[in-house]
C-alpha atoms as a PDB file:
ATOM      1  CA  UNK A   1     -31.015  42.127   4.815  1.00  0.00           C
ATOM      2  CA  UNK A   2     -29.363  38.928   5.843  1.00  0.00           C
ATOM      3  CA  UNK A   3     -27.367  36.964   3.494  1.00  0.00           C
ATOM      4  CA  UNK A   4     -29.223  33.865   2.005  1.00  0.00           C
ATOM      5  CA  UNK A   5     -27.058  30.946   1.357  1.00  0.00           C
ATOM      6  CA  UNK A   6     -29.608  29.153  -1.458  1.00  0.00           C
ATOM      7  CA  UNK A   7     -28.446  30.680  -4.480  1.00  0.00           C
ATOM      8  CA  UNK A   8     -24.673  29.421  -3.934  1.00  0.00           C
ATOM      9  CA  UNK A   9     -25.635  26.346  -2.206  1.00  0.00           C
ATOM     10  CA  UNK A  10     -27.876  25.875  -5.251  1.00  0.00           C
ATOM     11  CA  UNK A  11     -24.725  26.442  -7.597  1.00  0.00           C
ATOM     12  CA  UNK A  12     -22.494  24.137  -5.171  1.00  0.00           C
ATOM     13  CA  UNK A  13     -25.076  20.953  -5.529  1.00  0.00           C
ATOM     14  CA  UNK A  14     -25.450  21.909  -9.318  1.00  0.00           C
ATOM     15  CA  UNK A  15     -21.438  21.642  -9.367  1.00  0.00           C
ATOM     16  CA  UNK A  16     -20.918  18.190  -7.534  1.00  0.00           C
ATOM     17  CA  UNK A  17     -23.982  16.957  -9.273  1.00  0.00           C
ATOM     18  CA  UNK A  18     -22.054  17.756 -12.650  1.00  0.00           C
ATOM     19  CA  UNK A  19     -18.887  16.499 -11.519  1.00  0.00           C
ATOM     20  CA  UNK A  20     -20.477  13.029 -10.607  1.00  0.00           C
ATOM     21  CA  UNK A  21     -22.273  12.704 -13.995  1.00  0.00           C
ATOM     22  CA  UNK A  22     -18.844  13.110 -15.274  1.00  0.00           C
ATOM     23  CA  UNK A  23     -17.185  10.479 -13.327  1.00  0.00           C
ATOM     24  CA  UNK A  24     -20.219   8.437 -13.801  1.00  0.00           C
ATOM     25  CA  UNK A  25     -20.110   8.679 -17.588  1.00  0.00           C
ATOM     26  CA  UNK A  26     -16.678   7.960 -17.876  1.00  0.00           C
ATOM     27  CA  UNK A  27     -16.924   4.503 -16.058  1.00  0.00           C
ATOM     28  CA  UNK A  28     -19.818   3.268 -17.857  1.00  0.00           C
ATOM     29  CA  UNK A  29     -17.481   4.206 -20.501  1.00  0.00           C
ATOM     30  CA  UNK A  30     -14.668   2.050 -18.766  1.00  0.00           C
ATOM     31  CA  UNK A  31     -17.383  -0.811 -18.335  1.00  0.00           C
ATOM     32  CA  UNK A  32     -17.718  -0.831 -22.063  1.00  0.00           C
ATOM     33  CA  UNK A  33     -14.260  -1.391 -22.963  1.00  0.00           C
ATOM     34  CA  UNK A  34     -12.961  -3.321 -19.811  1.00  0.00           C
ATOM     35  CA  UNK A  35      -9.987  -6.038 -20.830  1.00  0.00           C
ATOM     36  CA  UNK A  36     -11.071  -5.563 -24.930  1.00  0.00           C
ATOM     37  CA  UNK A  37      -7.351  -6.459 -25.529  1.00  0.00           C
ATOM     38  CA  UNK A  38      -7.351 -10.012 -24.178  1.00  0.00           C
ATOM     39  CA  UNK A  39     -10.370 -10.438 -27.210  1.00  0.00           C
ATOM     40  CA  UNK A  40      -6.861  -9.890 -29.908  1.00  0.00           C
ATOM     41  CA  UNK A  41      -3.965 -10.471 -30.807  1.00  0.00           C
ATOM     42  CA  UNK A  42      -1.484 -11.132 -28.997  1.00  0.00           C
ATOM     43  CA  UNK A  43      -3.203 -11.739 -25.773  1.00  0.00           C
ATOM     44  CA  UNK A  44      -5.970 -13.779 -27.244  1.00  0.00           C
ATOM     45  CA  UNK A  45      -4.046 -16.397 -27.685  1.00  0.00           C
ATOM     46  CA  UNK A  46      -2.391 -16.537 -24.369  1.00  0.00           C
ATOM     47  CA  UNK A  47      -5.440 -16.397 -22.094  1.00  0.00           C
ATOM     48  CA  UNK A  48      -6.911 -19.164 -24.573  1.00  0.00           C
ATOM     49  CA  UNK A  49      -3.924 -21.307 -23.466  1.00  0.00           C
ATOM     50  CA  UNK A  50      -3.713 -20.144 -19.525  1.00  0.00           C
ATOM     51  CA  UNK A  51      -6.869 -19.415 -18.664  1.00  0.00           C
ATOM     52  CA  UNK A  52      -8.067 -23.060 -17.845  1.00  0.00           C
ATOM     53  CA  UNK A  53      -5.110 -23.242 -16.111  1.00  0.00           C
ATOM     54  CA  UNK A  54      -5.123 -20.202 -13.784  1.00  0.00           C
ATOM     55  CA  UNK A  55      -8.293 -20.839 -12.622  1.00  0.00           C
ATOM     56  CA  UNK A  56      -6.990 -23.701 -10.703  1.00  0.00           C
ATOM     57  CA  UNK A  57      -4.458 -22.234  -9.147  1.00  0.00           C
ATOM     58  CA  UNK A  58      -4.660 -19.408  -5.956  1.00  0.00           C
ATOM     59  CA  UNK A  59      -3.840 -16.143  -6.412  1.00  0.00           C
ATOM     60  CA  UNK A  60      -0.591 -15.135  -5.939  1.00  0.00           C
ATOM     61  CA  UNK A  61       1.359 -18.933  -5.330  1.00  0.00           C
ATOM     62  CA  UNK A  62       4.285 -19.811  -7.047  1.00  0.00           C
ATOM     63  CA  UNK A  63       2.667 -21.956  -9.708  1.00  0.00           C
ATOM     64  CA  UNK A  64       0.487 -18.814 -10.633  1.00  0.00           C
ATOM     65  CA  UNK A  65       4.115 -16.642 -10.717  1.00  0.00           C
ATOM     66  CA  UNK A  66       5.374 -19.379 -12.960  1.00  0.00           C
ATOM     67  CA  UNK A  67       2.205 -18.864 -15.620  1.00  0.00           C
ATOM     68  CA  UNK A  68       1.887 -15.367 -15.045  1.00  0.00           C
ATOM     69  CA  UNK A  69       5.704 -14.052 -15.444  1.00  0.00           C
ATOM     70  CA  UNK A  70       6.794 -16.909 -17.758  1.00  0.00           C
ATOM     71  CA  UNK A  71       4.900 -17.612 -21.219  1.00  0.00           C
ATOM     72  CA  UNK A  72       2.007 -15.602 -20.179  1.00  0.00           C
ATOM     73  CA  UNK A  73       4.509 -12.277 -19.534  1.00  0.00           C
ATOM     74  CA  UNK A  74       4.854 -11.148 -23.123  1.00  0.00           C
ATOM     75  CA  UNK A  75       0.480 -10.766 -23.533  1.00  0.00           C
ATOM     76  CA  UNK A  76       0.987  -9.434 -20.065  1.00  0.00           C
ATOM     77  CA  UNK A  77       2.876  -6.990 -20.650  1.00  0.00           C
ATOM     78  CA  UNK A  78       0.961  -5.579 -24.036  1.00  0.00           C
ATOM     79  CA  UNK A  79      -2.132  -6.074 -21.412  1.00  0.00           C
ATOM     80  CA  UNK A  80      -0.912  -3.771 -19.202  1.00  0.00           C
ATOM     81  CA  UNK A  81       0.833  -1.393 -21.311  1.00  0.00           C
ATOM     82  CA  UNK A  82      -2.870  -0.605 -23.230  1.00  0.00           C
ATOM     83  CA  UNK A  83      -5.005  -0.778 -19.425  1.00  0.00           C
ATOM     84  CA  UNK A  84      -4.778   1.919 -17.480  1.00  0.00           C
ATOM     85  CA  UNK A  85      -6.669  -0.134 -14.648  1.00  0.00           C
ATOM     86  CA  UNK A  86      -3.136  -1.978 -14.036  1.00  0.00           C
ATOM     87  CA  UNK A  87      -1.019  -0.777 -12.045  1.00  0.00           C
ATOM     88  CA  UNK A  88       2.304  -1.856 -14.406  1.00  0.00           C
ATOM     89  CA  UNK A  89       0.736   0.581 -16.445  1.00  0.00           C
ATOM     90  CA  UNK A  90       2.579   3.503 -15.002  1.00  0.00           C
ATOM     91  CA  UNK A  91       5.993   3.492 -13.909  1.00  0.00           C
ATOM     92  CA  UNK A  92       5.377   4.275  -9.926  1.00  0.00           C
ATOM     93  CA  UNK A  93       2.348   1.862 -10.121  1.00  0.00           C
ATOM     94  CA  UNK A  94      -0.470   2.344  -8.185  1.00  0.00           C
ATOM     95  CA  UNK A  95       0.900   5.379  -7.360  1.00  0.00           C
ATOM     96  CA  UNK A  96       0.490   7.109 -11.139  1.00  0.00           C
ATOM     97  CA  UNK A  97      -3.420   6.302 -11.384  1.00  0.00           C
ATOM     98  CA  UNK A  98      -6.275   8.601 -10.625  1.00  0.00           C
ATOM     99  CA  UNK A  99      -9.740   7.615  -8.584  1.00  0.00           C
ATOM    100  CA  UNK A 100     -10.758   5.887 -11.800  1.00  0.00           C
ATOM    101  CA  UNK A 101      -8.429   3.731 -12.242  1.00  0.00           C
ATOM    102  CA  UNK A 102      -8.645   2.567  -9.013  1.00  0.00           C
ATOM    103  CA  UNK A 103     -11.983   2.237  -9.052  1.00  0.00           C
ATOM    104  CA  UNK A 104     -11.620  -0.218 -12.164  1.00  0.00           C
ATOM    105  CA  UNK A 105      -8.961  -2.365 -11.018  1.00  0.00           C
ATOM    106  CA  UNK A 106     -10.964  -2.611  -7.522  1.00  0.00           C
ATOM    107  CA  UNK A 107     -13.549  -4.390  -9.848  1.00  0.00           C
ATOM    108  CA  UNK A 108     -11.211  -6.093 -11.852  1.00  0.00           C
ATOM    109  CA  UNK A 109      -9.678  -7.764  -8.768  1.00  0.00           C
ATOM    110  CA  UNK A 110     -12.779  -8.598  -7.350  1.00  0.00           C
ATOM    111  CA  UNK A 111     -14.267 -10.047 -10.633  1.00  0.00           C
ATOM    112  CA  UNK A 112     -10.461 -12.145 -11.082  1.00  0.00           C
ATOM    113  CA  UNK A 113     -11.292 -13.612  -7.356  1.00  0.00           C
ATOM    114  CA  UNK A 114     -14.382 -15.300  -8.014  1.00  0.00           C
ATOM    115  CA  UNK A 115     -12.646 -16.914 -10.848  1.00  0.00           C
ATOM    116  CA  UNK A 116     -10.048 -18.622  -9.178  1.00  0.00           C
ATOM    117  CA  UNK A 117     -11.863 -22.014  -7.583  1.00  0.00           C
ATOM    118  CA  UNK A 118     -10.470 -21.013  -4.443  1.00  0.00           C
ATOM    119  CA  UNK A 119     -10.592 -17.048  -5.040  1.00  0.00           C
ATOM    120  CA  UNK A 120     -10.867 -14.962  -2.225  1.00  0.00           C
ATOM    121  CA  UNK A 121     -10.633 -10.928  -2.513  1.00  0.00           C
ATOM    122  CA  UNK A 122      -9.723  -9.946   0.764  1.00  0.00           C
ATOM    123  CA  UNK A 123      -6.269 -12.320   0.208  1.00  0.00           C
ATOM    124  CA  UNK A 124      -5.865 -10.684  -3.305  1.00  0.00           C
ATOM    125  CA  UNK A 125      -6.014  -7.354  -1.868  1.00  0.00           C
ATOM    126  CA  UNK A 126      -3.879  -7.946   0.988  1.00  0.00           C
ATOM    127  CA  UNK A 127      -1.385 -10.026  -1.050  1.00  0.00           C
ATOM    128  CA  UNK A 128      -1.294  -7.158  -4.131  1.00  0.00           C
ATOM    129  CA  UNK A 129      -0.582  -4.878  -0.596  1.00  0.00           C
ATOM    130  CA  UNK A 130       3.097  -5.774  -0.782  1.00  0.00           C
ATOM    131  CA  UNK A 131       3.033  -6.723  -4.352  1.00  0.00           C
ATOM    132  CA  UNK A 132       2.281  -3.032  -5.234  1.00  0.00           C
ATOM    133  CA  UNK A 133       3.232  -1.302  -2.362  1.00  0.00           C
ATOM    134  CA  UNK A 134      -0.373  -0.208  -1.074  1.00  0.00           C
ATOM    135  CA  UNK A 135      -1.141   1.909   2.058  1.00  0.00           C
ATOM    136  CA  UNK A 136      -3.227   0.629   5.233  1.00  0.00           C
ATOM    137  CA  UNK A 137      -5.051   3.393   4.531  1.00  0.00           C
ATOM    138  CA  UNK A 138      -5.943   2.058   0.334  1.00  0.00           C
ATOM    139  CA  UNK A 139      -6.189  -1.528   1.609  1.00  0.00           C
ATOM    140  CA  UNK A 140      -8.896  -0.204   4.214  1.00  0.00           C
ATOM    141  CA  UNK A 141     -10.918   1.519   1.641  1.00  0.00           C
ATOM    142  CA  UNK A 142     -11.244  -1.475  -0.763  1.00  0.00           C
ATOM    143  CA  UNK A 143     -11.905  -3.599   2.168  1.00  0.00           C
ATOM    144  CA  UNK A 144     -14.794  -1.338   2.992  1.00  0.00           C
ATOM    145  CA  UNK A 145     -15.695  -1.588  -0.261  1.00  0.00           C
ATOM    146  CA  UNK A 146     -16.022  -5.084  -0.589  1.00  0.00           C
ATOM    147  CA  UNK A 147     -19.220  -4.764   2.041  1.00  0.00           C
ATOM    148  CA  UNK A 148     -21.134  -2.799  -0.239  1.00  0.00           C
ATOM    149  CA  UNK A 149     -20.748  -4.493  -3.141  1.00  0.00           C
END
């Protein structure tokens, strides 16, 4: 009899299957509770203050450095510290976070560009490319990205 490759294949689409629910699951999850900090104490307060502000200025300039790592940087930094989704979460950066992470702060970046009056994703990602030390390869994938959604 010759070998029939359906009840393995079978078991190999079950597994992936599985494996995407799981992934799946655990973004809607990450949906859910995306940026829930900057709702309390202390970043509440901050982002009430800045927000206005930031929204005027591009992405990445010196008067958005000013905001961001002056006044802003202590809410910042308890941001960051409680989102996985930022790379200052870990110590190596972008370098400590798993598919999901990456797949949130890919989201979160291109949800921060369209609220910057002159926001523009493809200059976020390719100015956060030296800010956090990104591959050619990581910067092509989000910018492939960006077509689909």
């Amino acid at each position: 009899m010759e070998y029939d490759s359906a009840k393995e294949t079978l078991y190999h689409i079950r597994r992936v299957s599985g494996l995407l629910h799981k992934i799946c699951k655990d973004l809607l999850n990450r949906a859910d509770s995306h940026d829930k900090t900057k709702l309390r104490y202390p970043e509440k307060a901050v982002f009430d203050k800045f927000t206005p502000n930031l929204k005027k200025t591009t992405y990445g300039s010196d008067e958005y450095k000013n905001d961001t790592e002056g006044e802003m940087s202590p809410a910042l930094k308890d941001h960051y510290a409680a989102n996985s989704h930022h790379p200052e979460h870990y110590e190596n950066g972008i370098d400590g976070m798993d598919l999901l992470d990456l797949v949130e702060m890919f989201c979160d970046w291109k949800a921060a560009s369209e609220r910057h009056e002159d926001g523009d994703v493809y200059n976020s990602i390719e100015h956060n490319k030296g800010r956090f030390n990104m591959s050619d390869q990581l910067v092509g994938i989000f910018k492939n990205t960006i077509k689909r959604v």
